[in-house]
N, C-alpha and C. Protein backbone atom coordinates (compact mmCIF):
# COMPACT_ATOMS: atom_id res chain seq x y z
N UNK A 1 54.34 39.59 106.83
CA UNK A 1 55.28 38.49 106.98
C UNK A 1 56.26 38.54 105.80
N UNK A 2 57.34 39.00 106.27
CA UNK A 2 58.77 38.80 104.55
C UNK A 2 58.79 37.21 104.51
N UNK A 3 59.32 37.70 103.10
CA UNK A 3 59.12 36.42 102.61
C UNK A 3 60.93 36.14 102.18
N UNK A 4 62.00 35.37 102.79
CA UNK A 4 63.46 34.95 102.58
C UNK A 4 63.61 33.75 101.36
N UNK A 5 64.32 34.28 100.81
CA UNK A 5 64.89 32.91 99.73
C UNK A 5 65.90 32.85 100.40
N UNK A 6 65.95 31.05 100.49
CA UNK A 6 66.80 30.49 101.43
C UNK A 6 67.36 29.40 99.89
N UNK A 7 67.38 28.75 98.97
CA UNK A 7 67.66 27.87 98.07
C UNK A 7 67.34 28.66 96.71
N UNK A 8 67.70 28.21 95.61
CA UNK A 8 67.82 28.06 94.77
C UNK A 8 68.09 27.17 94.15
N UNK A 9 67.50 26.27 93.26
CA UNK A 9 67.84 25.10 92.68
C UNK A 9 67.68 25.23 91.07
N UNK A 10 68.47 24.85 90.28
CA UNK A 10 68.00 24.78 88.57
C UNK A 10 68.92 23.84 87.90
N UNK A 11 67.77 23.31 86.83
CA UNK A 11 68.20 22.54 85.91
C UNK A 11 69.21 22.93 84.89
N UNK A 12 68.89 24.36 84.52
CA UNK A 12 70.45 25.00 83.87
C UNK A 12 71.31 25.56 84.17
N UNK A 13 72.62 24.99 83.88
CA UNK A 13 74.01 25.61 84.63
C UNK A 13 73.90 27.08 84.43
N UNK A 14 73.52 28.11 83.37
CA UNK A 14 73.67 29.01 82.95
C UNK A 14 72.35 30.22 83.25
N UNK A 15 71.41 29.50 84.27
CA UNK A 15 70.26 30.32 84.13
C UNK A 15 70.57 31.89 85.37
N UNK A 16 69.96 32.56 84.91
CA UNK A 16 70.43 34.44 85.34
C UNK A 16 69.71 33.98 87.21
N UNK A 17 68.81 33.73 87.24
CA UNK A 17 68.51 33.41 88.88
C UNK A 17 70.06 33.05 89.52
N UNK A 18 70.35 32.00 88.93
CA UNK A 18 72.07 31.45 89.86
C UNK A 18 72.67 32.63 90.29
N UNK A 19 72.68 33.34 89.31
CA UNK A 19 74.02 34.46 89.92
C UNK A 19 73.45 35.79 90.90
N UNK A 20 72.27 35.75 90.60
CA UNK A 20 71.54 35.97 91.67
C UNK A 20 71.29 36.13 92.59
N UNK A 21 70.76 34.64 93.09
CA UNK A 21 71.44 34.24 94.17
C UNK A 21 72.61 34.46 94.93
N UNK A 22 73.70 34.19 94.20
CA UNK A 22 74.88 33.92 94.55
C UNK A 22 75.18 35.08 95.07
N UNK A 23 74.85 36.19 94.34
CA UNK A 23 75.36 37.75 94.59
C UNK A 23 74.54 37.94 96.16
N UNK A 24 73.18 37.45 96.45
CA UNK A 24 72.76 37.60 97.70
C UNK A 24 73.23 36.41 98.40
N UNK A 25 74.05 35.44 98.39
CA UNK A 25 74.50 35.16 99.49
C UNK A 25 73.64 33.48 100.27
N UNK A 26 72.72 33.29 98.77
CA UNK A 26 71.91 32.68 98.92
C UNK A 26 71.98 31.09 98.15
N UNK A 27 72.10 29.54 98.85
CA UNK A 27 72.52 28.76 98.29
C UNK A 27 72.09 27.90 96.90
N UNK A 28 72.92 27.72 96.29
CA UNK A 28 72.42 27.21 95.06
C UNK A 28 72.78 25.78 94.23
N UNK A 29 72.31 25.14 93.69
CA UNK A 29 72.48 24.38 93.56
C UNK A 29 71.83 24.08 91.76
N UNK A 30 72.85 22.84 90.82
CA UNK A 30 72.40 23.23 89.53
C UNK A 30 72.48 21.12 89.78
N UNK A 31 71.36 21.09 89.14
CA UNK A 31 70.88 19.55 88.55
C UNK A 31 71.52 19.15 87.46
N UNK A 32 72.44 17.81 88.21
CA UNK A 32 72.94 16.89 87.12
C UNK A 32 72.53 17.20 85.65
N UNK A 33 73.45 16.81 84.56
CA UNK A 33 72.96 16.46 83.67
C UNK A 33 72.26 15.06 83.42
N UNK A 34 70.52 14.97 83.12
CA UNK A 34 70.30 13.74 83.25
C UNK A 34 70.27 13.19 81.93
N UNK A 35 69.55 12.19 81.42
CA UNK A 35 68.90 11.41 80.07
C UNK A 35 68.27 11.93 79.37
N UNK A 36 67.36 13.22 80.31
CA UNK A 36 66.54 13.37 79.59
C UNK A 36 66.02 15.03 79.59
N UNK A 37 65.30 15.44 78.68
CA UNK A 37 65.24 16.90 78.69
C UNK A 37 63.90 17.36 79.56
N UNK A 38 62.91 16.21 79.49
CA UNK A 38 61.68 16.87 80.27
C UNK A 38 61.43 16.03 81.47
N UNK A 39 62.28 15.57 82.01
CA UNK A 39 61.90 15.18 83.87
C UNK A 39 63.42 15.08 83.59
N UNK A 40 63.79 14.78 85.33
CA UNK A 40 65.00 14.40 86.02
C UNK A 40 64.72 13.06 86.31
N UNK A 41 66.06 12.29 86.68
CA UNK A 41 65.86 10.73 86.79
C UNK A 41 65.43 10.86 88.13
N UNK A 42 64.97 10.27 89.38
CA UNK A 42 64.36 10.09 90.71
C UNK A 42 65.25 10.14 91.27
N UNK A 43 66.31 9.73 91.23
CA UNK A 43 67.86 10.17 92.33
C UNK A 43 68.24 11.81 91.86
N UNK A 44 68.04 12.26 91.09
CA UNK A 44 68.77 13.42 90.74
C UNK A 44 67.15 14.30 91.49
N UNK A 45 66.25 14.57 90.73
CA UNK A 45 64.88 14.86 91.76
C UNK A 45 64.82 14.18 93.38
N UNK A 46 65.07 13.40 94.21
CA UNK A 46 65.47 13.07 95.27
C UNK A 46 66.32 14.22 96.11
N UNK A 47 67.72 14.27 95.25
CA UNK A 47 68.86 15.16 95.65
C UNK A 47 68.00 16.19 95.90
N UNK A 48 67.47 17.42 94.92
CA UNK A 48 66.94 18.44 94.49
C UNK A 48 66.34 18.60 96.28
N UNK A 49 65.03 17.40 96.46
CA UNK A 49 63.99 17.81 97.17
C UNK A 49 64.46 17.57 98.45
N UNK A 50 65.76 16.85 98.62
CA UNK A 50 66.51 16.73 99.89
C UNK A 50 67.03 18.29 100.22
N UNK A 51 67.90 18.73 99.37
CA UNK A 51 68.36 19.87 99.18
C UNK A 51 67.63 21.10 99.44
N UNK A 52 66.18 20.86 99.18
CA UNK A 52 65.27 22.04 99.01
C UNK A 52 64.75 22.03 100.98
N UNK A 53 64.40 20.47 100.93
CA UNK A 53 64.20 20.49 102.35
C UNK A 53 65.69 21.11 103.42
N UNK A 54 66.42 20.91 103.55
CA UNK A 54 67.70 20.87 104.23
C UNK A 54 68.12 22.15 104.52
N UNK A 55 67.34 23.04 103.43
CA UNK A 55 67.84 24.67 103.03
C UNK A 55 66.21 25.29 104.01
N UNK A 56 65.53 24.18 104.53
CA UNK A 56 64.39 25.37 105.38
C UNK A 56 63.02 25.58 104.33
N UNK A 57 63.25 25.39 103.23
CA UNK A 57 62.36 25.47 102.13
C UNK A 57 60.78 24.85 102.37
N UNK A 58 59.90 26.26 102.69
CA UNK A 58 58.39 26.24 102.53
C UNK A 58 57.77 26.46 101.80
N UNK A 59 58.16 26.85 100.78
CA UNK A 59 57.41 27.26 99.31
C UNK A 59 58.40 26.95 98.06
N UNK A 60 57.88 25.72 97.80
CA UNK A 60 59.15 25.85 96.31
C UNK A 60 58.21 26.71 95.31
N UNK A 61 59.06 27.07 94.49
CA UNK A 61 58.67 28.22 93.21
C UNK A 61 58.70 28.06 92.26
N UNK A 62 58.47 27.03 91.12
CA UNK A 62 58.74 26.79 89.72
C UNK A 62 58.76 27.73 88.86
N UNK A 63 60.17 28.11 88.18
CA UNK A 63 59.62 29.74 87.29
C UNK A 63 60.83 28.87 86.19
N UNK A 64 60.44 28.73 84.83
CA UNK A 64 61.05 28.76 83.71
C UNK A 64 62.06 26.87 83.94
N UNK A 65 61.56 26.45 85.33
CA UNK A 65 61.38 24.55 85.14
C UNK A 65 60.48 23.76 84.02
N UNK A 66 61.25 23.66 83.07
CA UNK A 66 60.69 22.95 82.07
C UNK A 66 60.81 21.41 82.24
N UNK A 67 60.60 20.87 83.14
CA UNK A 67 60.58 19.38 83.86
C UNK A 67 59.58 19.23 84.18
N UNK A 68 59.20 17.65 83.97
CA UNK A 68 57.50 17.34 84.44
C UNK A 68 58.13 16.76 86.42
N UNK A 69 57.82 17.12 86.97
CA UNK A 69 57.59 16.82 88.55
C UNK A 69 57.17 15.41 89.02
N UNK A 70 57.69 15.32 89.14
CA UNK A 70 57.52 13.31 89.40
C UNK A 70 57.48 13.30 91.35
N UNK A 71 57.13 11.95 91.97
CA UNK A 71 57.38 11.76 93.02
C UNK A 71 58.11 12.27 94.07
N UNK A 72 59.49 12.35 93.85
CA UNK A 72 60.15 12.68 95.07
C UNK A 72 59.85 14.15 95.36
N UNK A 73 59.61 14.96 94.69
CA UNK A 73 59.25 16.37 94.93
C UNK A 73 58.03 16.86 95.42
N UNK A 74 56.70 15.97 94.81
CA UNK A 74 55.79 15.80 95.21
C UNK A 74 55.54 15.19 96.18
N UNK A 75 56.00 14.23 96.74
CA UNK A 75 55.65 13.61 97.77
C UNK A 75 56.46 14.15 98.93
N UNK A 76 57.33 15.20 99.03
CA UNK A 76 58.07 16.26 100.00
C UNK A 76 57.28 17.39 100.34
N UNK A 77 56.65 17.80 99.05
CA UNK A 77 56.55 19.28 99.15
C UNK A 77 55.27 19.63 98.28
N UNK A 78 54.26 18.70 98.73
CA UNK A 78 52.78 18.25 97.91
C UNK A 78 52.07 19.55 98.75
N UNK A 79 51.80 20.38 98.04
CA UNK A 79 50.64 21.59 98.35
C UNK A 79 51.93 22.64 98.96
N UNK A 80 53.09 22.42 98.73
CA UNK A 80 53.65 23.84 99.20
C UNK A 80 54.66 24.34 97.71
N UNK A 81 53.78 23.97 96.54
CA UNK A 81 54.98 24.17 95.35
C UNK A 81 53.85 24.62 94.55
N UNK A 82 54.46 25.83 93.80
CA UNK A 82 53.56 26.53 92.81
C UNK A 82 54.39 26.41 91.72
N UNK A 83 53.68 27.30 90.25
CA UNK A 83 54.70 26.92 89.34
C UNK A 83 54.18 28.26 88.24
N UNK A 84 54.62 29.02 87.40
CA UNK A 84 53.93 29.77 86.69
C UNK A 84 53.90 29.30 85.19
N UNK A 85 52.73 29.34 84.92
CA UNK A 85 53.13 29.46 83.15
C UNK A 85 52.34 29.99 82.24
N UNK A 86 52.73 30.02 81.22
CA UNK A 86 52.23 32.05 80.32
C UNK A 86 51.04 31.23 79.16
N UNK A 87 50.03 30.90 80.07
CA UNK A 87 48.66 30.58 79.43
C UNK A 87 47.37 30.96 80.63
N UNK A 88 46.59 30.73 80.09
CA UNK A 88 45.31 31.19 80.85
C UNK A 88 44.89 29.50 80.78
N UNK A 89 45.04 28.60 82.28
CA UNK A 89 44.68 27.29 82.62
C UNK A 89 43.26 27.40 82.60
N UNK A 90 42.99 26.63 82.35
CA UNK A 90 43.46 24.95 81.73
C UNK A 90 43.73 25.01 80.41
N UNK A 91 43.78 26.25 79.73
CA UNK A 91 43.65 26.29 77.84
C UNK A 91 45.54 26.36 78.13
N UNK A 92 45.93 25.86 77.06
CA UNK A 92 46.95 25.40 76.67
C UNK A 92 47.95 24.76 77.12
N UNK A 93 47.74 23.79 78.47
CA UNK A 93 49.13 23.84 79.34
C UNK A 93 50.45 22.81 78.27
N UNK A 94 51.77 22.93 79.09
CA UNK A 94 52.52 22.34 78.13
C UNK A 94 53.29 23.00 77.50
N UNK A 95 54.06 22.75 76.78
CA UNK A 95 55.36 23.85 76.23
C UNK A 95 54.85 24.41 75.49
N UNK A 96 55.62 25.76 75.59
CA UNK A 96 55.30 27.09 74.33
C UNK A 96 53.65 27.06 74.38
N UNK A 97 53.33 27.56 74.95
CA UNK A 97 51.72 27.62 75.45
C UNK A 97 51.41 29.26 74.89
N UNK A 98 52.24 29.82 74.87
CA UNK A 98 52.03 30.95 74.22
C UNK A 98 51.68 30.93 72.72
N UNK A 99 52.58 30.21 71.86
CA UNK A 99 52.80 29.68 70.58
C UNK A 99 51.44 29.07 70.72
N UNK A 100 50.78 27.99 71.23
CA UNK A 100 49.63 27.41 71.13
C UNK A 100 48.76 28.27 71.02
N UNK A 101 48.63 29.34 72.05
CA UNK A 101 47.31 30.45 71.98
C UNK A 101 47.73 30.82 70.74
N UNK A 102 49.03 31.39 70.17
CA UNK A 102 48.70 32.77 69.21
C UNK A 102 48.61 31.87 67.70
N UNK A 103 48.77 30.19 67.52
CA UNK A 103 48.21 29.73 66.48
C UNK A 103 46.84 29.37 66.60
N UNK A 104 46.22 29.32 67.66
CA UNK A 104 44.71 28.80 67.98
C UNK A 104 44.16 30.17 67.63
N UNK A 105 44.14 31.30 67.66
CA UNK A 105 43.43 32.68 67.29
C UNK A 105 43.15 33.26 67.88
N UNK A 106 43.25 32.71 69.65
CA UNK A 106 42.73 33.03 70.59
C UNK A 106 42.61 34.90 70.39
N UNK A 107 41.80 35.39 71.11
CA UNK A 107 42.09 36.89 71.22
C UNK A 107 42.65 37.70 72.68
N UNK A 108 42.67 36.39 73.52
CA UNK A 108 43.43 36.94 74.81
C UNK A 108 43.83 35.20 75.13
N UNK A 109 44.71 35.32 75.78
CA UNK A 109 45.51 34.60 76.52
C UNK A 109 46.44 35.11 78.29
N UNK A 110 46.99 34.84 78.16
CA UNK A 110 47.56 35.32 79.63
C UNK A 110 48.77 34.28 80.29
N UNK A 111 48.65 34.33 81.86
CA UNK A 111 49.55 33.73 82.99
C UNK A 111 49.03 33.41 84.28
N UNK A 112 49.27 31.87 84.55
CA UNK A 112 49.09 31.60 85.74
C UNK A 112 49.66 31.36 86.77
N UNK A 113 49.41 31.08 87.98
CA UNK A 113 50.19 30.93 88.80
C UNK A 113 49.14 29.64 89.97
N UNK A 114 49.49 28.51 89.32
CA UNK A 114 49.05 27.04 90.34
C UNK A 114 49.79 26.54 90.92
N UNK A 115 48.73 25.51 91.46
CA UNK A 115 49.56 24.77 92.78
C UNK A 115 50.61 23.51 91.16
N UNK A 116 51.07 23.06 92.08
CA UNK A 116 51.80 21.91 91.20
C UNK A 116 50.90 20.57 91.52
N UNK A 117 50.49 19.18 90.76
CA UNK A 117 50.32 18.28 91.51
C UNK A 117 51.25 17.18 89.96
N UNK A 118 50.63 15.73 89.85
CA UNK A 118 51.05 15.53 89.38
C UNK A 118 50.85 14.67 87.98
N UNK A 119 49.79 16.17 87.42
CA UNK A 119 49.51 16.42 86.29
C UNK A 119 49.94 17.56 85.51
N UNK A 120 50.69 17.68 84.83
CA UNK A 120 51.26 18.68 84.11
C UNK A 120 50.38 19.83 83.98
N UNK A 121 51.22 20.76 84.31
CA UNK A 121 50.07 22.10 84.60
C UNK A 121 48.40 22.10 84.65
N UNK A 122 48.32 21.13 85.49
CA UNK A 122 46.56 20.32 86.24
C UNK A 122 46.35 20.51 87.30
N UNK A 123 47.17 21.34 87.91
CA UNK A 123 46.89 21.96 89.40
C UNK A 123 45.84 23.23 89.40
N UNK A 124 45.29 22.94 90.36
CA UNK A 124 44.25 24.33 90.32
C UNK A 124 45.27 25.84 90.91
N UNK A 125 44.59 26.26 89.79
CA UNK A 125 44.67 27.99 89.59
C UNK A 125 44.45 28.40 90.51
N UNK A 126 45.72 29.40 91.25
CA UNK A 126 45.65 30.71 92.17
C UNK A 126 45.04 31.69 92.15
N UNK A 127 45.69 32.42 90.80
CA UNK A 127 45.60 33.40 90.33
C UNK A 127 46.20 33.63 88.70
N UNK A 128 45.54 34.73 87.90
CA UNK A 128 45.78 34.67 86.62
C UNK A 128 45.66 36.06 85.92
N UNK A 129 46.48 36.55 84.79
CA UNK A 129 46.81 37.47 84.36
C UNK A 129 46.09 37.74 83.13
N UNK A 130 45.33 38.29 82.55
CA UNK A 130 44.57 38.05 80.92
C UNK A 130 45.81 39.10 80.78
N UNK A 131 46.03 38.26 79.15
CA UNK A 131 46.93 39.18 78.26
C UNK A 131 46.25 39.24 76.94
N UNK A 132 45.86 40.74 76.21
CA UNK A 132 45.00 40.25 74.69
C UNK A 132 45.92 40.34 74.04
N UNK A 133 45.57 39.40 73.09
CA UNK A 133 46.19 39.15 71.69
C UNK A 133 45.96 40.41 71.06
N UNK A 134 47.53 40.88 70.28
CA UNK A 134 46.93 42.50 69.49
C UNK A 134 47.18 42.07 68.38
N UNK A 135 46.48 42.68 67.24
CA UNK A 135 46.84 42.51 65.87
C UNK A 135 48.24 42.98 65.37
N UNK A 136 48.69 41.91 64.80
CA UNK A 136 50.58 42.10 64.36
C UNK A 136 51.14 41.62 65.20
N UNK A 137 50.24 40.89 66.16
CA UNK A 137 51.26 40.31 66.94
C UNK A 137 52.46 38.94 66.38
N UNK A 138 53.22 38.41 67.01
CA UNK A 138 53.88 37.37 66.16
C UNK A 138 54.26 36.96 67.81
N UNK A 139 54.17 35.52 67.62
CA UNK A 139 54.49 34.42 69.33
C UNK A 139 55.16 35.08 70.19
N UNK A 140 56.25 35.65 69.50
CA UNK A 140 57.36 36.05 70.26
C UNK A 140 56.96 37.60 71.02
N UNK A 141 56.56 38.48 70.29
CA UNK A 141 55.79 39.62 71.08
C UNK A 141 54.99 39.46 71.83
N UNK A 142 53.93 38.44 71.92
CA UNK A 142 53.09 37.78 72.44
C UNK A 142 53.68 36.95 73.66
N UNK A 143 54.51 36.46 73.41
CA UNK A 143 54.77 35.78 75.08
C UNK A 143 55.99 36.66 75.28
N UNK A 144 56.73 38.23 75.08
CA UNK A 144 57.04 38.85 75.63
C UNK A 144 56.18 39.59 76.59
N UNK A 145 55.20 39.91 76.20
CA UNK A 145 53.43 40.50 76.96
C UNK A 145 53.46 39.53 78.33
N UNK A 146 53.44 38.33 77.79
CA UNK A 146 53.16 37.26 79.03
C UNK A 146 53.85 37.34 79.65
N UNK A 147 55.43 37.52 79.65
CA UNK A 147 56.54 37.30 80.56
C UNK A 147 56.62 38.85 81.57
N UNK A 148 55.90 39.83 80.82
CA UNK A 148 56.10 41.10 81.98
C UNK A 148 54.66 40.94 82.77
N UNK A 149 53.77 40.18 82.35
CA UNK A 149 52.88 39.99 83.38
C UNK A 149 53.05 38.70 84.29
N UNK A 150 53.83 37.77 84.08
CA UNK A 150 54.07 37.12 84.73
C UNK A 150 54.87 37.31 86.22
N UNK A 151 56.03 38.42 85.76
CA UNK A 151 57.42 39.11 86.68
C UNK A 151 56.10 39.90 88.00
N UNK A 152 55.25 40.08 87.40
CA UNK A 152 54.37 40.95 88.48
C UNK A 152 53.16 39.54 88.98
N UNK A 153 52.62 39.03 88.67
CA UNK A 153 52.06 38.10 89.56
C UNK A 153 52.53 36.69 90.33
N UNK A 154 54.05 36.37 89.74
CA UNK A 154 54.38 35.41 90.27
C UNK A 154 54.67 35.97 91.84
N UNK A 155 55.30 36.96 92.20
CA UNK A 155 55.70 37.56 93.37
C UNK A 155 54.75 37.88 93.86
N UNK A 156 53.24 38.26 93.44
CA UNK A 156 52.44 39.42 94.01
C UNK A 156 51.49 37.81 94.79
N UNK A 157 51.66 36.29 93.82
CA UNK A 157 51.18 35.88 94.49
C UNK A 157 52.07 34.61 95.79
N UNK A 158 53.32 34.71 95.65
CA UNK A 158 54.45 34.49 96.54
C UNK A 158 53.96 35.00 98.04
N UNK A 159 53.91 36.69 98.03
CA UNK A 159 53.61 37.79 98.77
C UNK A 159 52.37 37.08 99.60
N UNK A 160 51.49 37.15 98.48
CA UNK A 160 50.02 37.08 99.44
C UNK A 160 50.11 35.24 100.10
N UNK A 161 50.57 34.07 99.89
CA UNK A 161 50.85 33.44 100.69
C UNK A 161 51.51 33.25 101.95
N UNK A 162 52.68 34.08 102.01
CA UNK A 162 53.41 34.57 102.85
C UNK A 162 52.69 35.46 103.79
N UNK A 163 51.61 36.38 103.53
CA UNK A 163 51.19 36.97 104.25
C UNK A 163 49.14 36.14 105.08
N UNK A 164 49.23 35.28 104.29
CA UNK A 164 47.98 34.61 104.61
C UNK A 164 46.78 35.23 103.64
N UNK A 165 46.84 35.33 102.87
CA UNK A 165 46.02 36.07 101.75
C UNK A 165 45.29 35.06 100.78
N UNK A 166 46.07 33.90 100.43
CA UNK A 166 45.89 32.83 100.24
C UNK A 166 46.08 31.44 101.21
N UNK A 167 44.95 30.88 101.07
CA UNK A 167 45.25 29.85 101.64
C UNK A 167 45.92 28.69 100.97
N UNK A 168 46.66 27.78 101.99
CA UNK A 168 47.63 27.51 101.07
C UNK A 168 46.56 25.60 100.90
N UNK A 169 47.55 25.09 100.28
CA UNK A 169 46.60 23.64 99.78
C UNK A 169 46.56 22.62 100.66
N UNK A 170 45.79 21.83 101.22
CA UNK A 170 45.54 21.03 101.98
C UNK A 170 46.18 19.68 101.67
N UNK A 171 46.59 19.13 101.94
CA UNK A 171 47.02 17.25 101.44
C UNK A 171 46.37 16.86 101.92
N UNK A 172 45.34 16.02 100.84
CA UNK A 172 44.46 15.49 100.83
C UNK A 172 44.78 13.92 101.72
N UNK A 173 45.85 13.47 101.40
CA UNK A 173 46.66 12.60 102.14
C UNK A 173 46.58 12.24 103.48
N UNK A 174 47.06 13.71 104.16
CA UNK A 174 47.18 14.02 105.64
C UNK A 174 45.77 14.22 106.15
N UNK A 175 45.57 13.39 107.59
CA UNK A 175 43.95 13.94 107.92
C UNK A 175 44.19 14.64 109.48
């Protein structure tokens, strides 16, 4: 089963996905400037999940959304939104999670790839990448490690939903 990007949506005017897109032909859309740096106000998230719906959108994709997910998105698109981020869940979620492992001492760390709900990276785990900590490392080498294992499991686990490999999440909601 291929898998089509039909939307694109982001919080930064300037992020490399947009043009991307754009070059395939594929619609996009960039979020108000809101109040605030870590959520969107509920009309501006509203727009987004109207937008996301309107465009055909069965799988939203969180990659490098540094916004906490509030209602209107969740309550659209509850068990069809994943999100990646460059820790081994439940240990570090939250910004610079990389930076957290490589001051904690950890000796491996990694990348996940969960459902979204609406607890900040508190969704249960898909799938996950171990990355070890090497000696000399410094944050920044260290969540360069994370980010090329990330480019390979965020898609690999995109793929296997698309193809039924994973099952996808139930709403608990819906009976």
């Amino acid at each position: 089963m291929p898998v089509e990007l039909v939307f694109v949506g982001s919080d930064l005017a300037d992020a490399k996905i947009l043009e991307e897109a754009k070059a395939r032909g594929v619609s996009t859309w960039v979020c108000p400037k809101g109040k605030f740096r870590t959520k969107l106000e509920a009309e501006i998230e509203e727009e987004l999940a109207q937008r996301l719906a309107d465009s055909g959108t069965e799988l939203v994709v969180l990659a490098g959304y540094m916004r906490v997910v509030k209602r209107p998105l969740l309550n659209r698109f509850w068990g069809a939104m994943i999100n990646i981020h460059p820790s081994l869940l439940p240990a570090f979620p939250g910004l610079r999670a990389w930076e957290q492992a490589w001051k904690a001492g950890v000796k491996e760390t990694g990348c996940s790839v969960h459902w979204v709900n609406e607890v900040v990276d508190g969704g249960s785990v898909i799938r996950q990448i171990r990355v070890p900590v090497e000696v000399g490392d410094s944050s920044e080498t260290l969540h360069g490690r994370i980010q090329e294992a990330e480019h390979c499991l965020l898609p690999e686990v995109v793929r296997d939903l698309a193809e039924g490999r994973i099952p996808w999440l139930k709403d608990p909601r819906k009976k």
